[in-house]
PDB file of N, CA and C in Angstrom:
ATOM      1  N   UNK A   1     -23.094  20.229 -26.936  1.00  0.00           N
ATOM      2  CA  UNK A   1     -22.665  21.495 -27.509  1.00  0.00           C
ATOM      3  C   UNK A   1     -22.409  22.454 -26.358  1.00  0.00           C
ATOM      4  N   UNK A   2     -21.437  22.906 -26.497  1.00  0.00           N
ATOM      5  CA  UNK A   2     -20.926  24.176 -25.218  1.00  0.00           C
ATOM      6  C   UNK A   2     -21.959  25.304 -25.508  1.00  0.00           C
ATOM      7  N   UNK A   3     -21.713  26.380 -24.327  1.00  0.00           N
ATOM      8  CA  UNK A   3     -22.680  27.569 -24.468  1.00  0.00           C
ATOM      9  C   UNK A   3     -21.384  28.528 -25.515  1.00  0.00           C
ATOM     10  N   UNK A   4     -20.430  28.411 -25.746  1.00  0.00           N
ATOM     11  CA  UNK A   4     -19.588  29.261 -26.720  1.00  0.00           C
ATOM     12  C   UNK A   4     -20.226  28.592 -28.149  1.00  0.00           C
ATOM     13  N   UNK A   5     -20.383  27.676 -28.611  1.00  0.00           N
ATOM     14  CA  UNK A   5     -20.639  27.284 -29.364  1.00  0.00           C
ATOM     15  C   UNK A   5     -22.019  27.592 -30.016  1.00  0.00           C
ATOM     16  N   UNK A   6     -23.260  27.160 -29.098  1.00  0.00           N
ATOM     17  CA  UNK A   6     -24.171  27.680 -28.725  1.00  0.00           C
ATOM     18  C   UNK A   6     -24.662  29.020 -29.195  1.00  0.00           C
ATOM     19  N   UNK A   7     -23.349  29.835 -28.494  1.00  0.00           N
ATOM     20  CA  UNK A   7     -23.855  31.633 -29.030  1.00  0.00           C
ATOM     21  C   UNK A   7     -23.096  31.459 -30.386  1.00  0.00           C
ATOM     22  N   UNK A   8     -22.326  31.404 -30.597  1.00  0.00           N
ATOM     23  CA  UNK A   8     -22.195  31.073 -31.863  1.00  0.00           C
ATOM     24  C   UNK A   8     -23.172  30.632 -33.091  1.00  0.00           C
ATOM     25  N   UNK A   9     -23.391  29.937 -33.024  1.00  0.00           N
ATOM     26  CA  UNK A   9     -24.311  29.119 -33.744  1.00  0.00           C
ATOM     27  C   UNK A   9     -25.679  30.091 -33.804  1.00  0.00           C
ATOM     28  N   UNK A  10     -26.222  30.726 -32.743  1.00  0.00           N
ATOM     29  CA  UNK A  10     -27.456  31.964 -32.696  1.00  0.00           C
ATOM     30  C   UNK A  10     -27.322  33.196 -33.372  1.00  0.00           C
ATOM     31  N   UNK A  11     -25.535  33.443 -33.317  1.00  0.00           N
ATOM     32  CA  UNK A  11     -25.104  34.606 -33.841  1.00  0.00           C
ATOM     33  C   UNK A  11     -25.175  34.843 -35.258  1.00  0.00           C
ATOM     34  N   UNK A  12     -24.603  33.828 -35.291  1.00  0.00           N
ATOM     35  CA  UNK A  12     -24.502  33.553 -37.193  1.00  0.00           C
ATOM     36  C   UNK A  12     -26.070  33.288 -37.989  1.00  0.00           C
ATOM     37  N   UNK A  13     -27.016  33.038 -37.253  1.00  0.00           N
ATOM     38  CA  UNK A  13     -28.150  31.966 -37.441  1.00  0.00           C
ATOM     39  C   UNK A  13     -29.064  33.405 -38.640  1.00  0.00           C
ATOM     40  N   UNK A  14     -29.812  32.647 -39.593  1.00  0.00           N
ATOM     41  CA  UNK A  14     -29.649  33.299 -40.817  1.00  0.00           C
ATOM     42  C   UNK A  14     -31.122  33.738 -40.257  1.00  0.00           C
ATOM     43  N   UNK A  15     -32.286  35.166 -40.795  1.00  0.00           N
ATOM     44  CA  UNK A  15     -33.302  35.423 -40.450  1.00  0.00           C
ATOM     45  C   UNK A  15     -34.138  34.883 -41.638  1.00  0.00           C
ATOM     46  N   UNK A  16     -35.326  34.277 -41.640  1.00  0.00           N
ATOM     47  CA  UNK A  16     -36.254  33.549 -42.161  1.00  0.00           C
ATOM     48  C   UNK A  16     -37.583  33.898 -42.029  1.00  0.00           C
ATOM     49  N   UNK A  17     -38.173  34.346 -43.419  1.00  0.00           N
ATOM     50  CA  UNK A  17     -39.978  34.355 -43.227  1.00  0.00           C
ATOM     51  C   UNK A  17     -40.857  32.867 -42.936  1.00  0.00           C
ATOM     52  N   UNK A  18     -41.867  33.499 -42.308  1.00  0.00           N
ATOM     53  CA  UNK A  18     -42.422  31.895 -41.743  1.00  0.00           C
ATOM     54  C   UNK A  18     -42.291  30.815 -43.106  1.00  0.00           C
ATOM     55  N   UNK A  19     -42.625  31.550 -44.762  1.00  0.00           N
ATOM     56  CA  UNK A  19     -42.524  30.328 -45.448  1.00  0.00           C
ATOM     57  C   UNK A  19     -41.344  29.678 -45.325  1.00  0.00           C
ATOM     58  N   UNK A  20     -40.397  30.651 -45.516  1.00  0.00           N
ATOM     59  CA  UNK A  20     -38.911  29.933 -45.833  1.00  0.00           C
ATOM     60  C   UNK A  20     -38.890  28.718 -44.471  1.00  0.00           C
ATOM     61  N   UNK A  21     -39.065  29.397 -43.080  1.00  0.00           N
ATOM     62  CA  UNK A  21     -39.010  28.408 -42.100  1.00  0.00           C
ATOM     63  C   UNK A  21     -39.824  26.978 -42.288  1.00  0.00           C
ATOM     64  N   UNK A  22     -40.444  27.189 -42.843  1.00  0.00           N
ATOM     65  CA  UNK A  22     -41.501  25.656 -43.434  1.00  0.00           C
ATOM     66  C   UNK A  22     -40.530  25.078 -44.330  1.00  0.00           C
ATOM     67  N   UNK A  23     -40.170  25.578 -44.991  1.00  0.00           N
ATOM     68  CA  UNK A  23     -39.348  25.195 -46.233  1.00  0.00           C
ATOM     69  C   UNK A  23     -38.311  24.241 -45.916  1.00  0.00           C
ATOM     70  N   UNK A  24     -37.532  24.870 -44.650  1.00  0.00           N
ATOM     71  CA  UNK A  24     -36.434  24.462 -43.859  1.00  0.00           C
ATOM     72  C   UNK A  24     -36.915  23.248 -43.244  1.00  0.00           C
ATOM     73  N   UNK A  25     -37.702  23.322 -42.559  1.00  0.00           N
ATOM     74  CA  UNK A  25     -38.636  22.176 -41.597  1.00  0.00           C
ATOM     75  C   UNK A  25     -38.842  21.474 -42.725  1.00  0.00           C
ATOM     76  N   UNK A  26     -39.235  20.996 -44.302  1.00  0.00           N
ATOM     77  CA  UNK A  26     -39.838  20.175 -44.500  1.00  0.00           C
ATOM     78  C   UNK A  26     -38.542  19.699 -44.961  1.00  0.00           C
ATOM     79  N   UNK A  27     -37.370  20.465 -45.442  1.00  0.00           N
ATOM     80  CA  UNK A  27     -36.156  19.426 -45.983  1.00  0.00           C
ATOM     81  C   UNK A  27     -35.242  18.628 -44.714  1.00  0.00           C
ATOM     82  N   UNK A  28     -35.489  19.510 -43.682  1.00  0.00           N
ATOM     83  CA  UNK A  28     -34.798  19.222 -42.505  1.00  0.00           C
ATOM     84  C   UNK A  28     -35.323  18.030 -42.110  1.00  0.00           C
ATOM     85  N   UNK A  29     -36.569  17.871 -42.226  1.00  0.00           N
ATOM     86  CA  UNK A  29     -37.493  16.130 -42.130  1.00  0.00           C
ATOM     87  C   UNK A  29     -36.940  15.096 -43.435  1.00  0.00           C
ATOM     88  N   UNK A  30     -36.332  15.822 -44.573  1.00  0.00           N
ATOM     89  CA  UNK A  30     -35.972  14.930 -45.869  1.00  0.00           C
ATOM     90  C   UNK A  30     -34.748  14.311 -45.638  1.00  0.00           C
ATOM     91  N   UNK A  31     -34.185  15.123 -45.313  1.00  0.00           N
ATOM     92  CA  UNK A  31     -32.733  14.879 -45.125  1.00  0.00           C
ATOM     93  C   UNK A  31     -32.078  13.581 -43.886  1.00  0.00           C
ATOM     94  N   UNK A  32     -31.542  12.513 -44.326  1.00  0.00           N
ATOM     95  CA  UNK A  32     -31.079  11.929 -43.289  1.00  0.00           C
ATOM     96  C   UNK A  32     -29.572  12.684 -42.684  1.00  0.00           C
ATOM     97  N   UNK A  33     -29.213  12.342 -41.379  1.00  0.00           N
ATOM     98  CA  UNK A  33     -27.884  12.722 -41.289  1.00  0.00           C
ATOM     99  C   UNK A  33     -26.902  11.812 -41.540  1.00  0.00           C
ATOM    100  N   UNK A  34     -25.747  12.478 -42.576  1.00  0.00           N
ATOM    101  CA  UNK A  34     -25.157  11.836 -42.955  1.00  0.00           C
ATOM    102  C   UNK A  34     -23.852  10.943 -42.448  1.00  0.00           C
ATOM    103  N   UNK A  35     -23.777  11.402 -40.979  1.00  0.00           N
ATOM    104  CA  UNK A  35     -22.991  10.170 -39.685  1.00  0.00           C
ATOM    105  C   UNK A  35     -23.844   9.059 -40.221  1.00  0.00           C
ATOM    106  N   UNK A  36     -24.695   8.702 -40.132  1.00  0.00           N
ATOM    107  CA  UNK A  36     -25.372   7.229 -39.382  1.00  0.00           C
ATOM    108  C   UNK A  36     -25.942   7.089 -40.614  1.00  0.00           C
ATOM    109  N   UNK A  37     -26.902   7.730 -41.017  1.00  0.00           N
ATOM    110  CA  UNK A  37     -28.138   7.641 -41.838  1.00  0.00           C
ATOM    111  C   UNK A  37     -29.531   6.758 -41.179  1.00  0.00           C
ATOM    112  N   UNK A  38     -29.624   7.230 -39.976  1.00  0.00           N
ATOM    113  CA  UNK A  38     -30.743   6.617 -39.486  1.00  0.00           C
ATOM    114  C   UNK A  38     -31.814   7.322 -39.020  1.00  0.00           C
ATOM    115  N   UNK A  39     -31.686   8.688 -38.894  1.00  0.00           N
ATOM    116  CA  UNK A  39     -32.602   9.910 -38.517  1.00  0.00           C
ATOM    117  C   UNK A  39     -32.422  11.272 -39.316  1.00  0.00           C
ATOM    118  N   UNK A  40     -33.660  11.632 -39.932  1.00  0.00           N
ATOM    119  CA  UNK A  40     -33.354  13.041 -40.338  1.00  0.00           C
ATOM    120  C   UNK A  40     -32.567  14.492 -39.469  1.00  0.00           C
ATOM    121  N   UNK A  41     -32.045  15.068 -40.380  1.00  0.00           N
ATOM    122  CA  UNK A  41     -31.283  16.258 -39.803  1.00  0.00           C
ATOM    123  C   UNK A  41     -32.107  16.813 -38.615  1.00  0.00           C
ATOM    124  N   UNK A  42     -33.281  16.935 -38.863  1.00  0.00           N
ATOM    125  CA  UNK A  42     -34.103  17.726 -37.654  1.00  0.00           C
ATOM    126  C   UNK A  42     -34.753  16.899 -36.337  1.00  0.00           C
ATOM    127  N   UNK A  43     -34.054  15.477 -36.364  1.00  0.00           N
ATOM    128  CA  UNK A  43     -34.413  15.230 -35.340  1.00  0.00           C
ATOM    129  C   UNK A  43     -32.642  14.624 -34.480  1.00  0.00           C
ATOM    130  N   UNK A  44     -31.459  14.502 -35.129  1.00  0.00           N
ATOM    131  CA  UNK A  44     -30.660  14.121 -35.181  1.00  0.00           C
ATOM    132  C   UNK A  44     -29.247  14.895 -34.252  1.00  0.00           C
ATOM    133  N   UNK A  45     -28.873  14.506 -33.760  1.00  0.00           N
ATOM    134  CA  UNK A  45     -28.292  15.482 -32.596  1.00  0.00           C
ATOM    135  C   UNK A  45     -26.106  15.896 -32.490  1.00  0.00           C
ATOM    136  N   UNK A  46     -25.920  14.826 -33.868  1.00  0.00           N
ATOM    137  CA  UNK A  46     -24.570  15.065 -34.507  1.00  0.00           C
ATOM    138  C   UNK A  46     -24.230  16.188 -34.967  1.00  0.00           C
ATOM    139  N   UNK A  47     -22.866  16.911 -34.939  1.00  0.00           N
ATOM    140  CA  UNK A  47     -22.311  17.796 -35.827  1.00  0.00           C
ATOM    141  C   UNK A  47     -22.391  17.901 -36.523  1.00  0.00           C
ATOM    142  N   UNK A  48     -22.582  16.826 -37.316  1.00  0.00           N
ATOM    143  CA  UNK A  48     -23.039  16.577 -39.309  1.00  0.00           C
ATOM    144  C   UNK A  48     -24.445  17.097 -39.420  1.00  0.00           C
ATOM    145  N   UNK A  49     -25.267  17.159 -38.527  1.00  0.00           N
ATOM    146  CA  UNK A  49     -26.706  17.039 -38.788  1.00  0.00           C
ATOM    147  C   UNK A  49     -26.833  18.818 -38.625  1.00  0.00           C
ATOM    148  N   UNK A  50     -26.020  18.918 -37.355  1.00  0.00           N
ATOM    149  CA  UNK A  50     -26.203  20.704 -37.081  1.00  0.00           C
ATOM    150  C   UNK A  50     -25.472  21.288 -37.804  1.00  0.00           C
ATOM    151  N   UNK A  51     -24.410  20.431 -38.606  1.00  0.00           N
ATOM    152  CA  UNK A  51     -24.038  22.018 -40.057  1.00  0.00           C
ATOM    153  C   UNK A  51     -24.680  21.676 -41.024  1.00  0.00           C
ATOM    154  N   UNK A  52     -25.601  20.703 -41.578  1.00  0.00           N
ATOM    155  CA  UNK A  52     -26.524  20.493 -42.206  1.00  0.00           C
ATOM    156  C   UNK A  52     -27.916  21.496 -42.167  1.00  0.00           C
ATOM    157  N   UNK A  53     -28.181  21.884 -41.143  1.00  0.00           N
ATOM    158  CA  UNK A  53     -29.107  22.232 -40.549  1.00  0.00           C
ATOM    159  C   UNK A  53     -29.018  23.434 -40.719  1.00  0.00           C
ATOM    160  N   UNK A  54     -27.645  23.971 -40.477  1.00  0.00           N
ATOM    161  CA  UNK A  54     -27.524  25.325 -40.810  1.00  0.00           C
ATOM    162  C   UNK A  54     -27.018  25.149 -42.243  1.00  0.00           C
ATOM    163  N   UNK A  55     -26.434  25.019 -42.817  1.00  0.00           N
ATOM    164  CA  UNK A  55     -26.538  24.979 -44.463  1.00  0.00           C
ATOM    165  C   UNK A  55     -27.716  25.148 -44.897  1.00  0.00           C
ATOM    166  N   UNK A  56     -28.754  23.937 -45.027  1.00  0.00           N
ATOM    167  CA  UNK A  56     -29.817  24.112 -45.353  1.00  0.00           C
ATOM    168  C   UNK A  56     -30.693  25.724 -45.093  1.00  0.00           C
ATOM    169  N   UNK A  57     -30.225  26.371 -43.957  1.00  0.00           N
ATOM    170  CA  UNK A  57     -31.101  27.548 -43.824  1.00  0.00           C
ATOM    171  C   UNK A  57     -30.200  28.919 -44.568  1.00  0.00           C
ATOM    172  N   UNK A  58     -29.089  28.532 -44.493  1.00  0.00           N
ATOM    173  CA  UNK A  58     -28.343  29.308 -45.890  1.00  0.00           C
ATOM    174  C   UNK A  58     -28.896  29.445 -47.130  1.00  0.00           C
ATOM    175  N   UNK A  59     -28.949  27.956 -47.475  1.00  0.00           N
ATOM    176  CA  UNK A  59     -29.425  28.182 -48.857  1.00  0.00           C
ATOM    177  C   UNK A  59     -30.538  28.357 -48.850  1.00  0.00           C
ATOM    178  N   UNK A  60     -31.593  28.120 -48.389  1.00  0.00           N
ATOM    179  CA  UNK A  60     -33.237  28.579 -48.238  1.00  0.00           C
ATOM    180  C   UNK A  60     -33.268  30.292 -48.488  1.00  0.00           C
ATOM    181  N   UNK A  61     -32.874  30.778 -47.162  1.00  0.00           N
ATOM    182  CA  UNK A  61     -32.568  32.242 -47.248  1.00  0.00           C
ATOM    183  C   UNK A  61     -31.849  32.648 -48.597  1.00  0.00           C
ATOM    184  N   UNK A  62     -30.811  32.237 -49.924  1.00  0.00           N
ATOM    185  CA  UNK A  62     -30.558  32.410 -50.683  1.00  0.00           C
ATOM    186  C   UNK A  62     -31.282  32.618 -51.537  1.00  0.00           C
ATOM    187  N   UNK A  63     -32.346  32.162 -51.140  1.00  0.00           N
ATOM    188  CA  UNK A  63     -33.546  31.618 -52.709  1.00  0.00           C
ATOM    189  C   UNK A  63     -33.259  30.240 -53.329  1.00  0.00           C
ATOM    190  N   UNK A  64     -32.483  29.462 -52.845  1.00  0.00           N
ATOM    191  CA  UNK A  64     -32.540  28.223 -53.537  1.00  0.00           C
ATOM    192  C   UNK A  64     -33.646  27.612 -53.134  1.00  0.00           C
ATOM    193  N   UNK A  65     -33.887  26.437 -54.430  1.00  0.00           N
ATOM    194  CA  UNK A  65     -35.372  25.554 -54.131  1.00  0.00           C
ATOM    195  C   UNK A  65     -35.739  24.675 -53.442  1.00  0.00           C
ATOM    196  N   UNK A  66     -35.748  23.712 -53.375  1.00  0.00           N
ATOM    197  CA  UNK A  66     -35.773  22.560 -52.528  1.00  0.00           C
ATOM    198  C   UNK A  66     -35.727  21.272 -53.711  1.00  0.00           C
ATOM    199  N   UNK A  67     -36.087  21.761 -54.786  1.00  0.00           N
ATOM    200  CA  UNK A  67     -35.202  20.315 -55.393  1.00  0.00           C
ATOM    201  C   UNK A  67     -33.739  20.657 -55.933  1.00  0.00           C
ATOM    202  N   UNK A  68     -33.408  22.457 -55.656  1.00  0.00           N
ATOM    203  CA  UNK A  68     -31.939  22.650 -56.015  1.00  0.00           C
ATOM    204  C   UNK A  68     -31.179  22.168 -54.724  1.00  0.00           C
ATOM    205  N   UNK A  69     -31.611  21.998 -53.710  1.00  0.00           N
ATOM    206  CA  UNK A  69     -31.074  21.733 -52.292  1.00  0.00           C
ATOM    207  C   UNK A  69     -31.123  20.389 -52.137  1.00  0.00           C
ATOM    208  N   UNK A  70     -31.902  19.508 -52.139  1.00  0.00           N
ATOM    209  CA  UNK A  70     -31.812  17.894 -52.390  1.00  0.00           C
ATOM    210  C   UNK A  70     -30.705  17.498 -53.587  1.00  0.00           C
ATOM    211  N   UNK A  71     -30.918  18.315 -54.374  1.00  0.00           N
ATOM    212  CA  UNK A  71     -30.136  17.498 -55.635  1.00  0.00           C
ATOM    213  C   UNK A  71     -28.430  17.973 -55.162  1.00  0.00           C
ATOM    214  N   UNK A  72     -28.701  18.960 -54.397  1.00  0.00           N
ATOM    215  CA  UNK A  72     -26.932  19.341 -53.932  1.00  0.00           C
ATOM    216  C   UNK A  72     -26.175  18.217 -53.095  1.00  0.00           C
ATOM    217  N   UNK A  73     -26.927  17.820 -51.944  1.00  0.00           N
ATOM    218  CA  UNK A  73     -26.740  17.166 -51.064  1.00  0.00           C
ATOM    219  C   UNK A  73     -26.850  15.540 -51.489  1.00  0.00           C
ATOM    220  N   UNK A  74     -27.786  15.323 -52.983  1.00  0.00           N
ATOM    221  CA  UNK A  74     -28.107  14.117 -53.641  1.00  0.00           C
ATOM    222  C   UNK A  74     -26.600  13.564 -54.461  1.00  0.00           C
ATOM    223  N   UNK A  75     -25.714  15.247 -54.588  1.00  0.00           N
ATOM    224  CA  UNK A  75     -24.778  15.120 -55.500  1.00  0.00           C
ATOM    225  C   UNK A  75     -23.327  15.065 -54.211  1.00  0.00           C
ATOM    226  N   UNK A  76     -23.835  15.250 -53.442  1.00  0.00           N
ATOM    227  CA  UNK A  76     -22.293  14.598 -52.565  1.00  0.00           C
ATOM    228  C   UNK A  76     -22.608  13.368 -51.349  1.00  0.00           C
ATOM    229  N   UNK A  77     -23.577  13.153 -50.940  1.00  0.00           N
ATOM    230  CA  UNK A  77     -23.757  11.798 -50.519  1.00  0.00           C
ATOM    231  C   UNK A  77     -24.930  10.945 -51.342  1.00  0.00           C
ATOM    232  N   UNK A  78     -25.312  11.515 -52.840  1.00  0.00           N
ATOM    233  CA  UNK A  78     -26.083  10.191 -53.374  1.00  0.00           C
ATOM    234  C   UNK A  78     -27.378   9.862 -52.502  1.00  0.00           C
ATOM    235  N   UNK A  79     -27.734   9.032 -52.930  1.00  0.00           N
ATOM    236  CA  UNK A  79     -29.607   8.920 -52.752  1.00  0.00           C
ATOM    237  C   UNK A  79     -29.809   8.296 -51.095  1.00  0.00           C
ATOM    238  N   UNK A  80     -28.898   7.546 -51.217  1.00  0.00           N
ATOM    239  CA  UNK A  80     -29.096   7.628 -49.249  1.00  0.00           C
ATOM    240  C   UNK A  80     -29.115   8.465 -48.183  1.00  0.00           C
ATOM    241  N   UNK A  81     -28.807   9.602 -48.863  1.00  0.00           N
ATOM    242  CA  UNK A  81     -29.287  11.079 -47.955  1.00  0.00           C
ATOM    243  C   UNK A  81     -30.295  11.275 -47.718  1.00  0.00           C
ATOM    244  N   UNK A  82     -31.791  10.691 -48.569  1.00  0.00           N
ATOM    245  CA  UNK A  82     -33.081  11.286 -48.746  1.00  0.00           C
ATOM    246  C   UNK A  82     -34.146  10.200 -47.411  1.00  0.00           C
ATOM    247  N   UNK A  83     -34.515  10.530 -46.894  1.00  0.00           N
ATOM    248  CA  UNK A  83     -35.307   9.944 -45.784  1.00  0.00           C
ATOM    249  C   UNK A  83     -36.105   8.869 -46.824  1.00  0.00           C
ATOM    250  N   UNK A  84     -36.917   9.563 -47.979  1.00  0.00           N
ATOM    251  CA  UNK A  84     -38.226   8.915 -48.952  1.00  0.00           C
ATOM    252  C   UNK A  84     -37.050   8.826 -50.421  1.00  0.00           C
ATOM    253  N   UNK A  85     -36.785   8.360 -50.960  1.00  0.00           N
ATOM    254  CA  UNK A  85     -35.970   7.965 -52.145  1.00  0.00           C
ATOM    255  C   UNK A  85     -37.376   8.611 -53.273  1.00  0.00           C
ATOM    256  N   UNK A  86     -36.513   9.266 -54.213  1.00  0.00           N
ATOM    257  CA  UNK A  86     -37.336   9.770 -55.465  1.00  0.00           C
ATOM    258  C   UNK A  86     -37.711   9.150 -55.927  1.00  0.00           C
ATOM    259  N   UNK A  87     -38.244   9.168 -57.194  1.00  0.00           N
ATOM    260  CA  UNK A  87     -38.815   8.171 -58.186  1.00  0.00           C
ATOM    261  C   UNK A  87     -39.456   6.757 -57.860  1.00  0.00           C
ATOM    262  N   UNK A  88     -38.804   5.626 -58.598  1.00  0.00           N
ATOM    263  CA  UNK A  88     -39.206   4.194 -58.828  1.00  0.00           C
ATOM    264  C   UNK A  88     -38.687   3.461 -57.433  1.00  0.00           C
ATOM    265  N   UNK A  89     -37.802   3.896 -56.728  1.00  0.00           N
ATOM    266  CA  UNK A  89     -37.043   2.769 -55.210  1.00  0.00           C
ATOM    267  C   UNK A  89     -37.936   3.583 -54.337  1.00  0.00           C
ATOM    268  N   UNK A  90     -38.673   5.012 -54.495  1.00  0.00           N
ATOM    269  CA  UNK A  90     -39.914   5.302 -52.951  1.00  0.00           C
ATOM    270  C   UNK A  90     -41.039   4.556 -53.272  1.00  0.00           C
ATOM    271  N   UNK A  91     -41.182   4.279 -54.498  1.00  0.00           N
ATOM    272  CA  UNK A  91     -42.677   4.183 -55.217  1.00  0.00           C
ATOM    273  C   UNK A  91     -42.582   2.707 -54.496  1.00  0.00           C
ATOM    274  N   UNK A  92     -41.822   1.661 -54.787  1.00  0.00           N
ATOM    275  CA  UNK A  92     -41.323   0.645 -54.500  1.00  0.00           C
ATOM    276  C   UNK A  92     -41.239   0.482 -52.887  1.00  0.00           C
ATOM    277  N   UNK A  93     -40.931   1.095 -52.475  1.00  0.00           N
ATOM    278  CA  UNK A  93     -40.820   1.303 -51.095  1.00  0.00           C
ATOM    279  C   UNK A  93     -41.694   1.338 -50.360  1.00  0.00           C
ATOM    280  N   UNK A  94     -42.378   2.299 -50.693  1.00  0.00           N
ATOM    281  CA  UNK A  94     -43.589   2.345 -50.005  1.00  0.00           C
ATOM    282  C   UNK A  94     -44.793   1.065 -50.453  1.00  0.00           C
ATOM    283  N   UNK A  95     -44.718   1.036 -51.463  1.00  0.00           N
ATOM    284  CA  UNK A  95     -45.658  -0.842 -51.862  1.00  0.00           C
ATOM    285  C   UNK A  95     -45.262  -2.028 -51.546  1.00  0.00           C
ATOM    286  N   UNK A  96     -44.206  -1.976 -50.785  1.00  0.00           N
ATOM    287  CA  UNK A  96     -43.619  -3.198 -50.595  1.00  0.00           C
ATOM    288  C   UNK A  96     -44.675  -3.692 -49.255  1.00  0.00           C
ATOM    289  N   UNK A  97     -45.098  -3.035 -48.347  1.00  0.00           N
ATOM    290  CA  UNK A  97     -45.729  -3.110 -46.990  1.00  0.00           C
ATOM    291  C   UNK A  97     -47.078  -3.588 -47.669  1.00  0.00           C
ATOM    292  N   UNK A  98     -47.608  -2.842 -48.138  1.00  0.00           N
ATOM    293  CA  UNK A  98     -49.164  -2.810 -48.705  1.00  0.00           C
ATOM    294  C   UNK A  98     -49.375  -4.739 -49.355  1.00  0.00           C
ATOM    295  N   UNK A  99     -48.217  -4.649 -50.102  1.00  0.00           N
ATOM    296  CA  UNK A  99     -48.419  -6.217 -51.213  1.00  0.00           C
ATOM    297  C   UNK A  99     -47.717  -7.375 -50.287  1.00  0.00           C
ATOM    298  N   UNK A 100     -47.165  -7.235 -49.043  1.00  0.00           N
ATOM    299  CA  UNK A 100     -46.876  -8.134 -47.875  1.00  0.00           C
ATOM    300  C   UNK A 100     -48.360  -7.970 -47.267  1.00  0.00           C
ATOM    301  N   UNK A 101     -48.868  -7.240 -46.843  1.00  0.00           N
ATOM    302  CA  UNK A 101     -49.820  -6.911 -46.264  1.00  0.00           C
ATOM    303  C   UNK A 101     -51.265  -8.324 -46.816  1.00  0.00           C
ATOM    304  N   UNK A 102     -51.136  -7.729 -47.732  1.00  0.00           N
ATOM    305  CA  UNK A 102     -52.707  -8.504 -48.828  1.00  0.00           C
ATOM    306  C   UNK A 102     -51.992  -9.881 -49.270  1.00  0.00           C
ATOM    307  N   UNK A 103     -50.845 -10.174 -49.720  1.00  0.00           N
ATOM    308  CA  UNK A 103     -50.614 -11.401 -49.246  1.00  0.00           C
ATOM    309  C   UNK A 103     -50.577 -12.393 -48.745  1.00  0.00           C
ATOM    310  N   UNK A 104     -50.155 -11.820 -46.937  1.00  0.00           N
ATOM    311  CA  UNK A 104     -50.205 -12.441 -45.581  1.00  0.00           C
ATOM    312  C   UNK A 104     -51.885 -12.272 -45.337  1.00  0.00           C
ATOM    313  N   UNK A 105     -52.355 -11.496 -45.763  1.00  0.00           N
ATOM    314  CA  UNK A 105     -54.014 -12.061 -45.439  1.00  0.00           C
ATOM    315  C   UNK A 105     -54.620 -12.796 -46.333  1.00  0.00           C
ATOM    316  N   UNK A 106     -54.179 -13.044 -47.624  1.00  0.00           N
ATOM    317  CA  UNK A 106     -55.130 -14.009 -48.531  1.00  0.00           C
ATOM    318  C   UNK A 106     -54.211 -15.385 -47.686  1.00  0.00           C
ATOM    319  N   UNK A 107     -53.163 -15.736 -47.613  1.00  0.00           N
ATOM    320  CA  UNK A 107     -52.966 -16.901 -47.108  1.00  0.00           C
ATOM    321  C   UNK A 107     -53.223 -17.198 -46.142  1.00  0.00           C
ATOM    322  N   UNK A 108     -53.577 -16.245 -44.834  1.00  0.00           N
ATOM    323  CA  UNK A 108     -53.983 -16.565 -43.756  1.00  0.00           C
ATOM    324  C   UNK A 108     -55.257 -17.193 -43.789  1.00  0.00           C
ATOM    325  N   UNK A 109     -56.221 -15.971 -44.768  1.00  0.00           N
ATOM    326  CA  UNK A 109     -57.730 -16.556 -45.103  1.00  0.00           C
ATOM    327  C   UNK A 109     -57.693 -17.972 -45.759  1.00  0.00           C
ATOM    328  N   UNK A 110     -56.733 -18.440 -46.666  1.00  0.00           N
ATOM    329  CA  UNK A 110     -56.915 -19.329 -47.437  1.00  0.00           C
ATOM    330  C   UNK A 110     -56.325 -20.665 -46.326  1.00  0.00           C
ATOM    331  N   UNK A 111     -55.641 -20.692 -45.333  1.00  0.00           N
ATOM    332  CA  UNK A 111     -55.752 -21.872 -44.052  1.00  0.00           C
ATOM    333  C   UNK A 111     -56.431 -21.576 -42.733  1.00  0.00           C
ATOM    334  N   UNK A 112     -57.064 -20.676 -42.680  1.00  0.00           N
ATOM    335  CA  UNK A 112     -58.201 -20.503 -41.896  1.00  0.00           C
ATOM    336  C   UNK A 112     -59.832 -21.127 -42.436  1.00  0.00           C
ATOM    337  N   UNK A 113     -59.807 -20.706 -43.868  1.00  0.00           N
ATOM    338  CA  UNK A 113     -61.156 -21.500 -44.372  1.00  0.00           C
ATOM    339  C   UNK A 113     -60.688 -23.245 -44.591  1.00  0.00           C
ATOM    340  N   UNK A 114     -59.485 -23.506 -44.902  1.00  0.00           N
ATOM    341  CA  UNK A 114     -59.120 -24.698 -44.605  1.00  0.00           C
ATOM    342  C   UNK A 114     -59.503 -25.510 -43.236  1.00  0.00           C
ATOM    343  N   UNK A 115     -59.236 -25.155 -42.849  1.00  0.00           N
ATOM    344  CA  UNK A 115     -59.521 -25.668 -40.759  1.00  0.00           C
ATOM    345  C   UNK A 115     -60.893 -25.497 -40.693  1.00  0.00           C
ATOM    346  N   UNK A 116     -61.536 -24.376 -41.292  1.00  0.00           N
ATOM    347  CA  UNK A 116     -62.872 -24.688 -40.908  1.00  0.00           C
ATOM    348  C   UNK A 116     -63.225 -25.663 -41.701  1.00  0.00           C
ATOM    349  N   UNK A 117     -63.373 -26.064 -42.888  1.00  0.00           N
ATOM    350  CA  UNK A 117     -63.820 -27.404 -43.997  1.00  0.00           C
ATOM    351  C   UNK A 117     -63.282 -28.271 -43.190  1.00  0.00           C
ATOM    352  N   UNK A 118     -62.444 -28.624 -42.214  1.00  0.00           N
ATOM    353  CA  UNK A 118     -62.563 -30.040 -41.693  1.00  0.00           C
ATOM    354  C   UNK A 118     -63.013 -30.420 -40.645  1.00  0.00           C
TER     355      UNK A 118
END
């Protein structure tokens, strides 16, 4: 990013109470960027991610919510925007590790006590 750009970007930059700034920080962690989809907006270093970034603090400062702000961004790139997927595919998501997990150890246990019986 150039330093014209730069002041730019500071100039325009919207003023925020510490909540709202949390607010920002926690969607800015939700949000993937929508170049790649491999890193959230706030850690992500694309053009897409930095007018994201500033959008998001637009609408914060507006008074919008944070599930009116997901569901905006849900409604023009769809559920692969969301770092954690809503409903039944996070719930899923996140159990998938846990039930590999207890799996791979009952079978491990179950040919480990094998080897020892012989």
């Amino acid at each position: 990013m150039n330093f014209a750009a730069a002041f730019l970007l500071l100039a325009t930059s919207v003023s925020l109470t510490p909540q709202q700034r949390a607010e920002v920080k926690r969607l800015d962690d939700s949000l993937l960027a929508p170049c790649c989809y491999t890193q959230p907006i706030s850690q992500h270093l694309s053009d897409a991610a930095e007018e994201m970034r500033q959008q998001v603090d637009e609408m914060v400062a507006s008074g919008m919510g944070d599930r009116e702000i997901i569901e905006h961004y849900r409604q023009e790139y769809g559920d692969r925007i969301l770092v954690v997927p809503d409903g039944n595919t996070g719930q899923v998501l996140f159990a998938i590790p846990a039930v590999l997990f207890f799996a791979s150890s009952g079978i491990l246990f179950f040919f480990l006590r094998r080897l020892q019986g012989e």
